[in-house]
PDB file of N, CA and C in Angstrom:
ATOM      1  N   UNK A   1       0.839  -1.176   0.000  1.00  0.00           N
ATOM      2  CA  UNK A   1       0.000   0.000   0.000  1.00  0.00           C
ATOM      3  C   UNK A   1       0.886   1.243   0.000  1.00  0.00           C
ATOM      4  N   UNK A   2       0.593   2.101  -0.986  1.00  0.00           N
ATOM      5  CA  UNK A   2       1.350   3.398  -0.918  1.00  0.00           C
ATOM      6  C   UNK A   2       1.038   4.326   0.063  1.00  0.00           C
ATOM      7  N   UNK A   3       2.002   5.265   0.834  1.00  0.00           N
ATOM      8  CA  UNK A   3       1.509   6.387   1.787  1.00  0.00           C
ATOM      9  C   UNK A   3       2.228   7.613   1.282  1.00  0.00           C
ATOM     10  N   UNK A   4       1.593   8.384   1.816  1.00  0.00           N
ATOM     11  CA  UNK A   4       2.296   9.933   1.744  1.00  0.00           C
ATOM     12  C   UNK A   4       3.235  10.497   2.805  1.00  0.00           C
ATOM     13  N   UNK A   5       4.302  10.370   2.507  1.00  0.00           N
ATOM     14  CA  UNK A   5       5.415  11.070   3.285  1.00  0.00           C
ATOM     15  C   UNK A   5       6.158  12.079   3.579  1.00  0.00           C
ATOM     16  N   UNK A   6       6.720  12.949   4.612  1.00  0.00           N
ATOM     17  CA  UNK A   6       7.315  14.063   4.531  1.00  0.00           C
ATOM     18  C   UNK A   6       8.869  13.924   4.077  1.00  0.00           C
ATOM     19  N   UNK A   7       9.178  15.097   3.197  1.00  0.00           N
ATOM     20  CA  UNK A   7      10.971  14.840   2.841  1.00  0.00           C
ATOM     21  C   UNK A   7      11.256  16.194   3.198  1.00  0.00           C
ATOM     22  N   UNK A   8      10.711  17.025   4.209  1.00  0.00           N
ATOM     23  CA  UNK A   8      10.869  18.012   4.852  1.00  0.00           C
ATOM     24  C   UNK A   8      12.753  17.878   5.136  1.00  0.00           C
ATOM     25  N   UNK A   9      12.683  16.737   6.432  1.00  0.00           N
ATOM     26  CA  UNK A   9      14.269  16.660   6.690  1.00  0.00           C
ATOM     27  C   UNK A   9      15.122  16.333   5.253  1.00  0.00           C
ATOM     28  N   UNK A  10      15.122  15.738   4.501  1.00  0.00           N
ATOM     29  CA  UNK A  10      16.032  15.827   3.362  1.00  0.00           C
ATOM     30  C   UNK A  10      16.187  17.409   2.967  1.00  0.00           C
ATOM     31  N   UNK A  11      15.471  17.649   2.765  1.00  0.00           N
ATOM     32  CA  UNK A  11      15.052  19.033   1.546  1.00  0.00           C
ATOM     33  C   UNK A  11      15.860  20.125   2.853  1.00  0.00           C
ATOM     34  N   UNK A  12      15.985  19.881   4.115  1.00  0.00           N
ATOM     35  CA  UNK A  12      16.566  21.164   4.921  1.00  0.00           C
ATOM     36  C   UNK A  12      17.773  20.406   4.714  1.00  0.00           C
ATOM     37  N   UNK A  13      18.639  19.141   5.191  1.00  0.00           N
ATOM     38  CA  UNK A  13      20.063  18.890   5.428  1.00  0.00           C
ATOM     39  C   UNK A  13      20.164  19.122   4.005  1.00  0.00           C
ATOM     40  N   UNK A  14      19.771  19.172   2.912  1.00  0.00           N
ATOM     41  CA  UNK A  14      20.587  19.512   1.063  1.00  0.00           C
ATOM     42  C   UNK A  14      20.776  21.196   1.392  1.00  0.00           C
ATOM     43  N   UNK A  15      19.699  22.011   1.779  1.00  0.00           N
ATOM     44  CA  UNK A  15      19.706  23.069   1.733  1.00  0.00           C
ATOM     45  C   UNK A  15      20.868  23.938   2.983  1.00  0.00           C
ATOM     46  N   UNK A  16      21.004  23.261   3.608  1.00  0.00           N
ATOM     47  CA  UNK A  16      22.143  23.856   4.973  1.00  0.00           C
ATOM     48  C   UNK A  16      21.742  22.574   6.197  1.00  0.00           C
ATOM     49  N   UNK A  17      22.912  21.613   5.995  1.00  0.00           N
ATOM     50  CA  UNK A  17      23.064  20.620   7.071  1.00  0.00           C
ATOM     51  C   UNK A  17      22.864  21.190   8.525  1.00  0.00           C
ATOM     52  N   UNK A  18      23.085  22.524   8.808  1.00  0.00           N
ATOM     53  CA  UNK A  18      22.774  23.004  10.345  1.00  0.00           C
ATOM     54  C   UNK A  18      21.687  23.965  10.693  1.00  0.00           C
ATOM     55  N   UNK A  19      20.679  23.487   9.486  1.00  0.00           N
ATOM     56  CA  UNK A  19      19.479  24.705   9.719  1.00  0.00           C
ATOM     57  C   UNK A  19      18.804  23.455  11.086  1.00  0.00           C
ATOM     58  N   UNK A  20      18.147  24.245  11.922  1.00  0.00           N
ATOM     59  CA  UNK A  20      17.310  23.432  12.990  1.00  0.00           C
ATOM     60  C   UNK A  20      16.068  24.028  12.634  1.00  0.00           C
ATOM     61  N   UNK A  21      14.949  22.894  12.956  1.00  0.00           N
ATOM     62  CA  UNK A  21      13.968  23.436  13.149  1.00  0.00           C
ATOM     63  C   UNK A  21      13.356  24.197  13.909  1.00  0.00           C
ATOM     64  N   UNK A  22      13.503  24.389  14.660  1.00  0.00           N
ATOM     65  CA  UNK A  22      13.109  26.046  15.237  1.00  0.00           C
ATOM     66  C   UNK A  22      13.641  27.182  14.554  1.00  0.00           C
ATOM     67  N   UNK A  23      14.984  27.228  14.146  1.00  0.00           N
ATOM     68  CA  UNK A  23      15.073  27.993  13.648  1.00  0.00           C
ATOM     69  C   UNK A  23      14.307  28.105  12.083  1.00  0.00           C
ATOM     70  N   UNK A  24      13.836  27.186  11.629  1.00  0.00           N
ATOM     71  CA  UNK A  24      13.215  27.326  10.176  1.00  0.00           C
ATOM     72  C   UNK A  24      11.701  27.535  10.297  1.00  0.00           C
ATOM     73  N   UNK A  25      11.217  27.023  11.749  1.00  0.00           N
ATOM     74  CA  UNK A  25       9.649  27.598  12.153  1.00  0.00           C
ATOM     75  C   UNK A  25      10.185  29.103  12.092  1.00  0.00           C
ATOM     76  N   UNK A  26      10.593  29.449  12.646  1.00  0.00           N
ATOM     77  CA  UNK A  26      11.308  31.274  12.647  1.00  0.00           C
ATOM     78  C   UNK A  26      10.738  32.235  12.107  1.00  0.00           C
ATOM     79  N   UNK A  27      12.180  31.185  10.930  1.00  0.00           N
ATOM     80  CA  UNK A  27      12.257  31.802   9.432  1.00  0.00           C
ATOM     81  C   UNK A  27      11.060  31.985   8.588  1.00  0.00           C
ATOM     82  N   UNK A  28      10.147  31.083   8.528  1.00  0.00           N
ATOM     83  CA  UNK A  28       9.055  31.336   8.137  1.00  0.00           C
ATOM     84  C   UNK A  28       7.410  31.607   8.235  1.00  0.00           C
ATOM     85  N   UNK A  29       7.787  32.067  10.341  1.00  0.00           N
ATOM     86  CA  UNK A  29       6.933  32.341  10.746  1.00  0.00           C
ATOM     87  C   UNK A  29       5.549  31.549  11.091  1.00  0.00           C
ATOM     88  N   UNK A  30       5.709  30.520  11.313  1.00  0.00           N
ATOM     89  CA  UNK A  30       5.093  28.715  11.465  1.00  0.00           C
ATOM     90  C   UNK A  30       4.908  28.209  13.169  1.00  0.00           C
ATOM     91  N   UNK A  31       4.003  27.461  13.275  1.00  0.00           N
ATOM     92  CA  UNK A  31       4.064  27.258  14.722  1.00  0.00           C
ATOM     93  C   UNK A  31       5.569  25.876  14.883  1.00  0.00           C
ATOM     94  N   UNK A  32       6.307  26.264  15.629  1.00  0.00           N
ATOM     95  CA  UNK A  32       7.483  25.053  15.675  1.00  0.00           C
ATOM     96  C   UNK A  32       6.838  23.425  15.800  1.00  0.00           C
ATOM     97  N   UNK A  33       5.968  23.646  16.623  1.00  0.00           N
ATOM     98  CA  UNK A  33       4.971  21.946  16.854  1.00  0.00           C
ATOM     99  C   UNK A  33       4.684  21.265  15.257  1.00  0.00           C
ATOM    100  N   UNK A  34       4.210  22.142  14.688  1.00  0.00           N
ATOM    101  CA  UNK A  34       4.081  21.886  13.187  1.00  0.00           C
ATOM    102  C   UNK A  34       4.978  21.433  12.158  1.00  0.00           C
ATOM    103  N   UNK A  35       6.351  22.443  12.675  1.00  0.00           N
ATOM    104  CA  UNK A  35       7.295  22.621  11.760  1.00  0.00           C
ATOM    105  C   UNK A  35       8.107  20.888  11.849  1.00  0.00           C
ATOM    106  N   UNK A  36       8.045  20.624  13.170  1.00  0.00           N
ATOM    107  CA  UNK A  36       8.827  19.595  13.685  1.00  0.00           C
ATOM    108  C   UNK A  36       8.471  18.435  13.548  1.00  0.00           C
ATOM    109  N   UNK A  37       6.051  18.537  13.329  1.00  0.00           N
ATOM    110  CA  UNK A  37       5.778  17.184  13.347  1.00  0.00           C
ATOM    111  C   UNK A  37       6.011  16.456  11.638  1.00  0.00           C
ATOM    112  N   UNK A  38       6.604  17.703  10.531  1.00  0.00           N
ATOM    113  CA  UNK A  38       6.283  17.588   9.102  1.00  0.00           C
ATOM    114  C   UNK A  38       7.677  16.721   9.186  1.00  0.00           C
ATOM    115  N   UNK A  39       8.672  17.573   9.941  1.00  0.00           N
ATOM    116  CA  UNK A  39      10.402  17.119   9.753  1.00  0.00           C
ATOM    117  C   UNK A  39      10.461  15.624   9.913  1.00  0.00           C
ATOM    118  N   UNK A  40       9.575  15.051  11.230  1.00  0.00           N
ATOM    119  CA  UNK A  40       9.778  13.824  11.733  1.00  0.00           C
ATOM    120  C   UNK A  40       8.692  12.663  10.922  1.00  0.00           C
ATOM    121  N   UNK A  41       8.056  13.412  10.018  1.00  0.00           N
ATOM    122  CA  UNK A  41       6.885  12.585   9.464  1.00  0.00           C
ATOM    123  C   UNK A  41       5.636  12.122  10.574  1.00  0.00           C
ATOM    124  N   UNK A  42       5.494  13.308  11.164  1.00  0.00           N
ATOM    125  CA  UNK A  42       4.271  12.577  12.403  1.00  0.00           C
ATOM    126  C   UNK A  42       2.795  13.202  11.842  1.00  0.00           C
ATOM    127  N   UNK A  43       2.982  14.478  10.415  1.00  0.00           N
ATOM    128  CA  UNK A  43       1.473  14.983  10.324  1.00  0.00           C
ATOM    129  C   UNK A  43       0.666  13.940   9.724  1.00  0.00           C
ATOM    130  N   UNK A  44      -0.538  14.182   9.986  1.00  0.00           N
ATOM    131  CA  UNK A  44      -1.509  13.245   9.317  1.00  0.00           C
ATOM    132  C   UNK A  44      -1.685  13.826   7.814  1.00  0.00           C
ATOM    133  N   UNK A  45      -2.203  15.034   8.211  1.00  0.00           N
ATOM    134  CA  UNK A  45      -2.540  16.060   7.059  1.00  0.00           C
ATOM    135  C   UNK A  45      -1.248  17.194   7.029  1.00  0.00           C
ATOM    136  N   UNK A  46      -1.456  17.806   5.545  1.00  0.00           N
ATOM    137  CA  UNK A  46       0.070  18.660   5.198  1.00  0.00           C
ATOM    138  C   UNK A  46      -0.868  20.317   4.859  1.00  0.00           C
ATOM    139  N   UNK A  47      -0.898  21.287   5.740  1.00  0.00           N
ATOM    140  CA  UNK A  47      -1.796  22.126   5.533  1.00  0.00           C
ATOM    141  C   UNK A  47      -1.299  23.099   4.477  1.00  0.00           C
ATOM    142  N   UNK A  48      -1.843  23.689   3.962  1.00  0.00           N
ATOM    143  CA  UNK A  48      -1.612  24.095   2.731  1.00  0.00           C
ATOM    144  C   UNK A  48      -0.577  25.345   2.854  1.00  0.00           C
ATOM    145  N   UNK A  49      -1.109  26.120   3.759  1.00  0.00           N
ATOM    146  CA  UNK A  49      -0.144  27.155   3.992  1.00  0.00           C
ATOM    147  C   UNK A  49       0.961  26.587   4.819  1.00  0.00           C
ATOM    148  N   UNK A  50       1.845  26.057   5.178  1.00  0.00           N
ATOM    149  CA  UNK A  50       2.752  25.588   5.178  1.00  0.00           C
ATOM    150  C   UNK A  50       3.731  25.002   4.432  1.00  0.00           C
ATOM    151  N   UNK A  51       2.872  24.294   3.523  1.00  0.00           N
ATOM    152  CA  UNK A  51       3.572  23.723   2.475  1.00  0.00           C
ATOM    153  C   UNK A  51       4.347  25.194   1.310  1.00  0.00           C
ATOM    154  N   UNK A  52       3.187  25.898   1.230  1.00  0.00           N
ATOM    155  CA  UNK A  52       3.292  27.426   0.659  1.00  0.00           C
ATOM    156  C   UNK A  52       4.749  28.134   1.116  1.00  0.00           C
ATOM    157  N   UNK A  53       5.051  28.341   2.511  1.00  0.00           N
ATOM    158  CA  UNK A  53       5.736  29.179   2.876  1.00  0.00           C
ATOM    159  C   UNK A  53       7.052  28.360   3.095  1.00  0.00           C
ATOM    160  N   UNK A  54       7.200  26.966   3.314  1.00  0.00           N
ATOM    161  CA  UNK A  54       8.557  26.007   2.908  1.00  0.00           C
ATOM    162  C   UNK A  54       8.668  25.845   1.471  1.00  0.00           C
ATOM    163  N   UNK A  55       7.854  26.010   0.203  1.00  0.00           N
ATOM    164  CA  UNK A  55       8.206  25.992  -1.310  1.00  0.00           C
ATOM    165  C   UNK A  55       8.553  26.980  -1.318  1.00  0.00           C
ATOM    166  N   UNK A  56       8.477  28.211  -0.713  1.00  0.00           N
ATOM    167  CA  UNK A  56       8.694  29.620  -0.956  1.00  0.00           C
ATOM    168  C   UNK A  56      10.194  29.926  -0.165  1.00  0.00           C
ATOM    169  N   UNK A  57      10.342  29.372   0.902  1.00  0.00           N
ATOM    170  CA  UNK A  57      11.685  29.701   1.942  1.00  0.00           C
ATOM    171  C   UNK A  57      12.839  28.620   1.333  1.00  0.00           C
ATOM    172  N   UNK A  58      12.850  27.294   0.703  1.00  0.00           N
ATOM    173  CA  UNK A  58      13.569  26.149  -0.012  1.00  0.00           C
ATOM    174  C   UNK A  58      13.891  26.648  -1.582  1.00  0.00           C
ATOM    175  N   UNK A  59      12.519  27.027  -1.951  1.00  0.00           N
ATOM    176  CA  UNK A  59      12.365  27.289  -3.643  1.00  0.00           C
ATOM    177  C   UNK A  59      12.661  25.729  -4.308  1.00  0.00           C
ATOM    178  N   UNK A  60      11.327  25.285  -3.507  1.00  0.00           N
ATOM    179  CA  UNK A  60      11.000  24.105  -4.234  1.00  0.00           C
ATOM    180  C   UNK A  60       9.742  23.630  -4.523  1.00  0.00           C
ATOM    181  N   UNK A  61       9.340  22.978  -5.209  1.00  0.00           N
ATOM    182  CA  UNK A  61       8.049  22.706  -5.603  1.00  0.00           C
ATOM    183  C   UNK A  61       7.298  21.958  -4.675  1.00  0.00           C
ATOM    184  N   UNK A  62       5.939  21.774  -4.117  1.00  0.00           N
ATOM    185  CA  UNK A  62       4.881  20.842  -3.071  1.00  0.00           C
ATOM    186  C   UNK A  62       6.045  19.541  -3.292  1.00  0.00           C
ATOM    187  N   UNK A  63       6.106  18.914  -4.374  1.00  0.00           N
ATOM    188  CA  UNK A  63       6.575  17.263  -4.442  1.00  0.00           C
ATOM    189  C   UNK A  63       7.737  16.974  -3.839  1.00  0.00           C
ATOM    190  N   UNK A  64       8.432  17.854  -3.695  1.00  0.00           N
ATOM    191  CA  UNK A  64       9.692  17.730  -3.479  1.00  0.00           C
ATOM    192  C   UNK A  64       9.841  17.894  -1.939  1.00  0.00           C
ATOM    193  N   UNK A  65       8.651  18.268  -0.965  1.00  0.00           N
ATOM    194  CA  UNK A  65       8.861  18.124   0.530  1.00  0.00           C
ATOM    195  C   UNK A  65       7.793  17.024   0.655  1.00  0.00           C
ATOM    196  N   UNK A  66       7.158  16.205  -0.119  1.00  0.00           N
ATOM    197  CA  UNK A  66       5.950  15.310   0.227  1.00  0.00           C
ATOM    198  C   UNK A  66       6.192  14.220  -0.895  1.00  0.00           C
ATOM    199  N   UNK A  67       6.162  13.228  -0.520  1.00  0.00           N
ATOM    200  CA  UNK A  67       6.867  11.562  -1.766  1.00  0.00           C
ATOM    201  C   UNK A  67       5.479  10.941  -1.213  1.00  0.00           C
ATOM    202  N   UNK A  68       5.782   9.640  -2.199  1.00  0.00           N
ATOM    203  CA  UNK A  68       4.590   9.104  -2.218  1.00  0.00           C
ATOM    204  C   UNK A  68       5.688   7.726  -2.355  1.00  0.00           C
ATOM    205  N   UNK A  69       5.434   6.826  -1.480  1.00  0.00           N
ATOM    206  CA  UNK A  69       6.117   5.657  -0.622  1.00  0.00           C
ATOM    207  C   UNK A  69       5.397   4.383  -0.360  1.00  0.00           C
ATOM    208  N   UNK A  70       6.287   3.204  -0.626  1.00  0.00           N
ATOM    209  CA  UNK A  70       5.549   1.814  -0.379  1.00  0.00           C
ATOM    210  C   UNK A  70       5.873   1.751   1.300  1.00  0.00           C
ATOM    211  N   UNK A  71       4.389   1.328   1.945  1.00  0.00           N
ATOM    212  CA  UNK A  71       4.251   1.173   3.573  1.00  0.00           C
ATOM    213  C   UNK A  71       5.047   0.003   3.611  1.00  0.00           C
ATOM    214  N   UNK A  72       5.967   0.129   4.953  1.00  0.00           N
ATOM    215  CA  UNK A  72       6.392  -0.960   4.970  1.00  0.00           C
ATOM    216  C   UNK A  72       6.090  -1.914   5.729  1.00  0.00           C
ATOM    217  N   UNK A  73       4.458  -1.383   6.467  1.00  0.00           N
ATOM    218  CA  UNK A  73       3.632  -2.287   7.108  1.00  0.00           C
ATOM    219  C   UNK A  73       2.642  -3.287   6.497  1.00  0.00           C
ATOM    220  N   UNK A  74       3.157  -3.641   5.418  1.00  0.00           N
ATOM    221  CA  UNK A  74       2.310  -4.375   4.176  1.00  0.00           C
ATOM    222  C   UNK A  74       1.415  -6.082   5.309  1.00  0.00           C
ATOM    223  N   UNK A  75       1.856  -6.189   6.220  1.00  0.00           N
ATOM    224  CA  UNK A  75       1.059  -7.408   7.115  1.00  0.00           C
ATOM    225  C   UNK A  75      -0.217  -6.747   7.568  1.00  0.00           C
ATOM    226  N   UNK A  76      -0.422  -5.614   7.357  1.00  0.00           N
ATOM    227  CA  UNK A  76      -1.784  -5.029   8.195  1.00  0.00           C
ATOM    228  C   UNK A  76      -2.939  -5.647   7.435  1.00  0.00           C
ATOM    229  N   UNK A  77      -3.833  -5.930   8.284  1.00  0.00           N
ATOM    230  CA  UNK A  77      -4.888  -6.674   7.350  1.00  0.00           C
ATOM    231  C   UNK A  77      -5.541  -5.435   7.021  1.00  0.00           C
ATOM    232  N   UNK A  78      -6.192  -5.388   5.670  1.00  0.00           N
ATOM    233  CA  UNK A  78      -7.066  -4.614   4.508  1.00  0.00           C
ATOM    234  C   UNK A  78      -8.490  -4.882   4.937  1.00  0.00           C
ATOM    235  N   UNK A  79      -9.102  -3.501   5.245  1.00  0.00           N
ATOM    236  CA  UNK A  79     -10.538  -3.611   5.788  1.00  0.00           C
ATOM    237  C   UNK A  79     -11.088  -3.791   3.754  1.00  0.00           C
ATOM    238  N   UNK A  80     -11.921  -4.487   3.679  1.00  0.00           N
ATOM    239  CA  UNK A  80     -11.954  -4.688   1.927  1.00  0.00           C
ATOM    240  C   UNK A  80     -13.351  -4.330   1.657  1.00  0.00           C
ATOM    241  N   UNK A  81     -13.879  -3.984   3.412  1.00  0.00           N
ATOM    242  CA  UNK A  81     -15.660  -3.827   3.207  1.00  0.00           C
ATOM    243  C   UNK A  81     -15.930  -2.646   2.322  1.00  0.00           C
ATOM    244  N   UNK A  82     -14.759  -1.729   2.773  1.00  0.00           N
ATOM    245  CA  UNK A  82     -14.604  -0.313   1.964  1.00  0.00           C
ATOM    246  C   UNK A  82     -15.082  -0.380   0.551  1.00  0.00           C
ATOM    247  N   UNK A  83     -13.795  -1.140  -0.053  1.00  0.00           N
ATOM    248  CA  UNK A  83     -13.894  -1.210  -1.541  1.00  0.00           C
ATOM    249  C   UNK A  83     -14.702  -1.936  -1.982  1.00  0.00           C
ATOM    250  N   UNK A  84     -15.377  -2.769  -1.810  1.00  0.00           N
ATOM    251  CA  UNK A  84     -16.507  -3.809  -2.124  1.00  0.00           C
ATOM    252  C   UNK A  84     -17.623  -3.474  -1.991  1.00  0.00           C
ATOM    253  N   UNK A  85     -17.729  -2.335  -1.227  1.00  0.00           N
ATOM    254  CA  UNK A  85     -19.349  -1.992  -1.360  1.00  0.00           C
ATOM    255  C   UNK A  85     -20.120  -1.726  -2.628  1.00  0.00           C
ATOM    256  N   UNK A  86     -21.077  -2.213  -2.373  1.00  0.00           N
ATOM    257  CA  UNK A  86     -22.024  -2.435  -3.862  1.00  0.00           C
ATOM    258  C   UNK A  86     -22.852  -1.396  -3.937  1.00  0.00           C
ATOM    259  N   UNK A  87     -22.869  -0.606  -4.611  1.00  0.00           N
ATOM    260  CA  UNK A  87     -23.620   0.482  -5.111  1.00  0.00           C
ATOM    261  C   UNK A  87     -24.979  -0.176  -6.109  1.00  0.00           C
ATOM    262  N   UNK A  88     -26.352   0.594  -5.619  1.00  0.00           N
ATOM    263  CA  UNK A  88     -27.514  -0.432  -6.525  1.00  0.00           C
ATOM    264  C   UNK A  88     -27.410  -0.267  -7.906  1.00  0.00           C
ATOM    265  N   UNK A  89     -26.506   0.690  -8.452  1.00  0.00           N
ATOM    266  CA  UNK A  89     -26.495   1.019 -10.013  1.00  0.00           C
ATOM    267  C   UNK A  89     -25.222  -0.099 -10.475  1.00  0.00           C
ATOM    268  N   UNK A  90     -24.614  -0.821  -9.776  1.00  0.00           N
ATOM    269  CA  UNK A  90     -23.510  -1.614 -10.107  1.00  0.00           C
ATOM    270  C   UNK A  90     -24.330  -2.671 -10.470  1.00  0.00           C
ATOM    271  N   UNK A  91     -24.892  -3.757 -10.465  1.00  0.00           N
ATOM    272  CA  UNK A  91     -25.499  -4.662 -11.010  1.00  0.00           C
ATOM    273  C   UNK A  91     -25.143  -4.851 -11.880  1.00  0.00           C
ATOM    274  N   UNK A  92     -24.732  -6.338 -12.510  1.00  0.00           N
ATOM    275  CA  UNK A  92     -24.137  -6.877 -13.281  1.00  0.00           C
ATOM    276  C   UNK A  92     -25.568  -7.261 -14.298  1.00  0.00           C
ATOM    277  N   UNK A  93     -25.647  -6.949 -15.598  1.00  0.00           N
ATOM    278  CA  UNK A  93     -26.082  -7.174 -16.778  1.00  0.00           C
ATOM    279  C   UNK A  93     -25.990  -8.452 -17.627  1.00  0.00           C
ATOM    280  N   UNK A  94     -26.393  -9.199 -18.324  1.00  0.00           N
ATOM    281  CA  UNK A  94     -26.340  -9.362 -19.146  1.00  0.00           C
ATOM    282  C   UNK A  94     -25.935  -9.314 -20.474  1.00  0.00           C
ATOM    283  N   UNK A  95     -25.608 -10.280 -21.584  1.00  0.00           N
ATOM    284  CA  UNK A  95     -25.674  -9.894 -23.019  1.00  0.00           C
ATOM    285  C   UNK A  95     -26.310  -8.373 -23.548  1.00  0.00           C
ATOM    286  N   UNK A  96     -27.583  -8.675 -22.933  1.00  0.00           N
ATOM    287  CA  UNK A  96     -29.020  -8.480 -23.477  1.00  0.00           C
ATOM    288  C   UNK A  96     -29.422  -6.661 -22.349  1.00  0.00           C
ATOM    289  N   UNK A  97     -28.412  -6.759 -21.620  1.00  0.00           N
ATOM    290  CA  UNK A  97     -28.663  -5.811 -20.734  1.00  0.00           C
ATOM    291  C   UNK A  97     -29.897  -5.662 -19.807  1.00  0.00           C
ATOM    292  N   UNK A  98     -30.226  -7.414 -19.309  1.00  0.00           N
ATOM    293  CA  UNK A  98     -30.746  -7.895 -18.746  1.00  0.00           C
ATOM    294  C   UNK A  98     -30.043  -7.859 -17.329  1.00  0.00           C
ATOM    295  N   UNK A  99     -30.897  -8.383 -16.259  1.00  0.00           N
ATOM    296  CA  UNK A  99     -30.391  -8.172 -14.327  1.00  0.00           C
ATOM    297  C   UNK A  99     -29.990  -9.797 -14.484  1.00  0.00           C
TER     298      UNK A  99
END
């Protein structure tokens, strides 16, 4: 299963190996709790203005602080009720476009 990941910490050690995060919440005027949970990969969600003001302070594009990654928790069992739900317009047809 693919997830969405932060490359926050890459994208600061390429840009200056001794920037800290506090100092880069700072720099771009960010709550540090935020700044720190993107660095360590702990956000759930990536809020938009943030992402805004690190493409703007890096001069890099959204993709390049956020990857898209194989989980490497692949044993988790798959709830499948999700995807299987049957919608009443799904009904399988016929030749004849018969039920």
């Amino acid at each position: 299963m693919s997830v969405i990941r932060s490359n926050l910490k890459a994208v600061m050690e390429n840009h200056d190996p001794k920037l800290s995060i506090r100092k880069l919440a700072k720099d771009i005027d960010y709550h540090f709790d935020s700044v720190r949970r993107m660095y360590k990969d702990e956000m759930v969600q990536y809020p938009r203005d943030l992402l805004l003001k690190l493409c703007l302070y890096f001069k890099v594009q959204p993709g390049q602080l956020i990857r898209i990654v194989e989980d490497e928790e692949k044993d988790q069992p798959i709830d499948e009720s999700i995807e299987h739900q049957e919608d009443s317009n799904d009904k399988e047809t016929d030749t004849n476009g018969n039920l």
